[in-house]
Each structure stands twice: as C-alpha cells, then as structure tokens.
Protein backbone atom coordinates (compact mmCIF):
# COMPACT_ATOMS: atom_id res chain seq x y z
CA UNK A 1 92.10 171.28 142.88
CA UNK A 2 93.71 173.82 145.25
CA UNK A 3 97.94 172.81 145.56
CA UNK A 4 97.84 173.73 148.91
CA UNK A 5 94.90 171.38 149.54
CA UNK A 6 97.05 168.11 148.03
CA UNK A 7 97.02 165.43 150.22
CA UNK A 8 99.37 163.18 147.94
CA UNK A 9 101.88 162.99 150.52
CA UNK A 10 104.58 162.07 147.47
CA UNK A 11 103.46 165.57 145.25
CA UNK A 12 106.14 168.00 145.66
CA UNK A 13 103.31 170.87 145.77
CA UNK A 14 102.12 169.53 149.35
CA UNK A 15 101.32 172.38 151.47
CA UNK A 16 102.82 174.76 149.21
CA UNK A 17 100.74 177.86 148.09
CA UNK A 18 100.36 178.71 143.78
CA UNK A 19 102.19 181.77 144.73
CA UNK A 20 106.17 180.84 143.86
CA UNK A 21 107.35 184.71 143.81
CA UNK A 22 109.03 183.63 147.04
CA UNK A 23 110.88 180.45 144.83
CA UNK A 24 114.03 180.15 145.99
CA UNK A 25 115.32 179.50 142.18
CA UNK A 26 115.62 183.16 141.72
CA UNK A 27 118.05 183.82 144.10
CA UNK A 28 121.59 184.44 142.75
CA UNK A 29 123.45 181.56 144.46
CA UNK A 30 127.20 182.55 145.03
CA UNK A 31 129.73 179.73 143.19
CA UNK A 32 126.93 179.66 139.88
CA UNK A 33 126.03 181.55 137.12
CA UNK A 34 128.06 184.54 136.33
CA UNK A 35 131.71 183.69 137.42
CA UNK A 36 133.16 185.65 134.28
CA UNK A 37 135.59 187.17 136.58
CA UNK A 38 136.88 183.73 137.25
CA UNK A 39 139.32 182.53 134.94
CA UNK A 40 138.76 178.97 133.12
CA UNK A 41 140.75 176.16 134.81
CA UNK A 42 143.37 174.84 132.56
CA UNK A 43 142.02 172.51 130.06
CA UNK A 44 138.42 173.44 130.54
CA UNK A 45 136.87 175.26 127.07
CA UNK A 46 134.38 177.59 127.56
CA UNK A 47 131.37 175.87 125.89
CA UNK A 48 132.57 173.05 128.64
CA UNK A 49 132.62 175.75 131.20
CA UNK A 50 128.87 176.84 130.74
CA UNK A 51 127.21 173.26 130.25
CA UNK A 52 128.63 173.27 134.26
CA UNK A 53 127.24 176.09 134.94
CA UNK A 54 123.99 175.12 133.27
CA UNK A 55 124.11 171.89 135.24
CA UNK A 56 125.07 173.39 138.96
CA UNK A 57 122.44 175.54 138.11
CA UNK A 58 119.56 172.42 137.79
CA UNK A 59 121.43 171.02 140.58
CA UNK A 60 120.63 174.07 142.67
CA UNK A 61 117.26 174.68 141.50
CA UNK A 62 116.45 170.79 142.32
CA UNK A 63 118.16 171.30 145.91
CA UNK A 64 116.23 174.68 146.41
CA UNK A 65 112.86 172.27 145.70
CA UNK A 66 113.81 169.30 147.75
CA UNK A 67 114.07 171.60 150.90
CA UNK A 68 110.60 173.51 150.11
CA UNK A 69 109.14 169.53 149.88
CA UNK A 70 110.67 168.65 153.18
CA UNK A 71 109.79 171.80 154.61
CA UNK A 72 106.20 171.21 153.33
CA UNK A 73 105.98 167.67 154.90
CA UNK A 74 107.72 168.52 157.77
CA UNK A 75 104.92 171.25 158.98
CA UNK A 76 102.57 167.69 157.16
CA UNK A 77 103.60 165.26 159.70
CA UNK A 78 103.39 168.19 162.86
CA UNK A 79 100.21 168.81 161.84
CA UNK A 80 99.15 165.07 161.54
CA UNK A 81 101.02 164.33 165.09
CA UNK A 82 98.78 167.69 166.27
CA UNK A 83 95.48 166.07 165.16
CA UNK A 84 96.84 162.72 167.06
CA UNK A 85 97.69 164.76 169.81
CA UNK A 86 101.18 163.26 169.85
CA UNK A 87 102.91 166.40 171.59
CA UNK A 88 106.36 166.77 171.49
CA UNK A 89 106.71 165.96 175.28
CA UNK A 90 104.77 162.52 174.57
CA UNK A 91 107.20 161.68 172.27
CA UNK A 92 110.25 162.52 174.05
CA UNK A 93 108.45 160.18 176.83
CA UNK A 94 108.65 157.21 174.42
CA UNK A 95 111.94 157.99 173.41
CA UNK A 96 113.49 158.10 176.91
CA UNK A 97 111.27 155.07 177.52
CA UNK A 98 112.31 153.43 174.50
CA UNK A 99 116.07 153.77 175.07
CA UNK A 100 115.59 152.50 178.79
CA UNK A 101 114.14 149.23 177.67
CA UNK A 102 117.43 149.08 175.22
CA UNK A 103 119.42 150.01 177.92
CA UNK A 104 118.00 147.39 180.17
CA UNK A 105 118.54 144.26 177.60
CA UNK A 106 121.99 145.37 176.79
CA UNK A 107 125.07 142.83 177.34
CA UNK A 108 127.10 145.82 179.43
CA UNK A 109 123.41 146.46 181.79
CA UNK A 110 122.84 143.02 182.29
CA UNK A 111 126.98 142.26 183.15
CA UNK A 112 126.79 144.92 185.50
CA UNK A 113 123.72 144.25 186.86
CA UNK A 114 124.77 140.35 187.67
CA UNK A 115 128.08 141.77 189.37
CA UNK A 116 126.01 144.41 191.77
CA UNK A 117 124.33 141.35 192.12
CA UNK A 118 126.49 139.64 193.06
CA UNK A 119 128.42 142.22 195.38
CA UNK A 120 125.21 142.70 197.61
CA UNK A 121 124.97 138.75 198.12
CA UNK A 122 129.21 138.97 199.47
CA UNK A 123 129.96 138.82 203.25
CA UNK A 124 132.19 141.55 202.94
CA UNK A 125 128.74 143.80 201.79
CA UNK A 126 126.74 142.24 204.26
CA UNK A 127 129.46 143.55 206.75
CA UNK A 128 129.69 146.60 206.00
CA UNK A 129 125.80 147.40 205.38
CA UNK A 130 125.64 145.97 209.14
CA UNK A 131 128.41 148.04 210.45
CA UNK A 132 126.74 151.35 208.48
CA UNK A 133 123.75 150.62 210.16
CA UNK A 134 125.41 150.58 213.70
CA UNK A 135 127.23 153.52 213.22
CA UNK A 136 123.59 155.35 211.69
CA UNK A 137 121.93 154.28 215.00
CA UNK A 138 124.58 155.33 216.97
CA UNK A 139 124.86 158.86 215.36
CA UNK A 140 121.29 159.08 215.50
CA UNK A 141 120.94 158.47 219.47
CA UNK A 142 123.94 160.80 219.98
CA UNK A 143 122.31 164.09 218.15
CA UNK A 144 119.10 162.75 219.71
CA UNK A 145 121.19 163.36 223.06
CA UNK A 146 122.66 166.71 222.23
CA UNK A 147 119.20 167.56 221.07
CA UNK A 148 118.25 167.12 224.15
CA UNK A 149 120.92 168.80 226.14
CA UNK A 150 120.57 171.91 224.21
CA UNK A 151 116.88 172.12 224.91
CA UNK A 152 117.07 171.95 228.77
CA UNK A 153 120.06 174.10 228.63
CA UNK A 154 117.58 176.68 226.96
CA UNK A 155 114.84 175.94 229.00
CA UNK A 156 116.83 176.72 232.18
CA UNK A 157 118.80 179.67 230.60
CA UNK A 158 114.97 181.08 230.00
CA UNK A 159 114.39 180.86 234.15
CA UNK A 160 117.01 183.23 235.03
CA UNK A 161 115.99 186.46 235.75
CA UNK A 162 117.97 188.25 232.93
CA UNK A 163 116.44 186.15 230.34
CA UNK A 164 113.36 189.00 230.01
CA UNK A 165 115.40 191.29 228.61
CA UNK A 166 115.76 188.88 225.64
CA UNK A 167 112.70 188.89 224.83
C-alpha cells in the first residue's frame, strides 16, 4: 500500500509521501553534533560528552518526526472538516456561539443581569426614563418648529425678485 494513501490516523507515515530527501533529520541542528570547539564542562568525560550528543541527537530526530506527524494530520483533519463542509467561518460561528451560552450561565452574567434587573424595576429609573422621554418629545417638536421656520423663510426668500439670480 501507497504511505501517502494510509488512513491509520495513529501511523506516523499519514499523508506523508516515500520521498524523505526533504527529512528534516539531515539538517545540521545548531547546539548538536559537532561542538568540538566547545570545551567539556568540568567533570563531564568525553565518552560522557558524546553519549549526549548521541542522545540530543534521537531527541531531535524524534522532535523533527513528531512535527511532520502533526503537520500530516493537521492538513488530515482540514481535509476531513473540507469533505464535512465545516468551513472555518462555521466554526468560528460555534465558537462565538458556544462562549455566549457560557457567558450567559456564568455567576458574574447572571449577578449582573439580576441587578440591571433590578435597576429598571427602581422609581428612581422609572423617573428618569419618563423625564428622558419628555425632554425627547420636547426636542423633537422644537427642531420640528425650526424645521419649519427655515422652510418658509426659504420659500419667501425665493419670491423676491433677486432670488433669480441664484439660480
């Protein structure tokens, strides 16, 4: 069977090609192999000194793999969410909705929400919406007057005889 046709979602070969001349083992990591220039820290012997090296370089090599498998399941799952036609946006959509609802049932939400409550049920509110609402009516009829004013004051500057040249 093909590698890059594994669908064992646990094989490390998932969606990775036979070709490995791209492997990321062969790079020459700074820190590893090769520090002769280095010297030894006190109390370290040399045969000491290259079983670490030997070992950071496994430990590099295993890192190198573990982020070609993630890379290979990440473009997995984006390709599964494709076929499911999860898009980005959708998901961002349950998210925000998601974190609403927690929002919502939250101790600090539902304390604030019982205090606005609460505030809009006080006489002093009740008050002051009524006195807003006077004062909005009352602003409202006054630029409904000056509307008015202006447009007969235009309407009889438009009758005088010098208005033509205006035009």
């Amino acid at each position: 069977m093909d590698p890059s046709q594994d669908i064992n979602l646990n094989s490390p070969n998932k969606g990775l090609g036979v070709d490995h001349s791209d492997s990321l083992a062969e790079v020459p990591v700074e820190g590893a192999v090769g520090n002769s220039v280095n010297p030894l820290p006190p109390g370290l012997t040399e045969e000491e000194a290259e079983e670490l090296r030997t070992e950071l370089m496994k430990v590099e090599e295993e890192i190198n793999t573990l982020r070609q498998v993630l890379s290979a399941k990440e473009r997995h799952a984006a390709e599964l969410k494709r076929k499911l036609g999860l898009s980005p946006l959708n998901e961002l959509r349950q998210n925000i909705t998601k974190s609403w609802q927690d929002v919502q049932t939250s101790n600090a939400y539902l304390s604030a929400s019982a205090t606005l409550d609460d505030i809009t049920h006080s006489e002093a509110y009740k008050k002051t919406q009524e006195t807003l609402s006077q004062a909005g009516q009352k602003t409202s009829a006054a630029l409904t007057t000056v509307g008015s004013a202006i447009t007969r004051r235009l309407g009889d500057m438009r009758a005088l005889p010098f208005s033509n040249s205006f035009r």
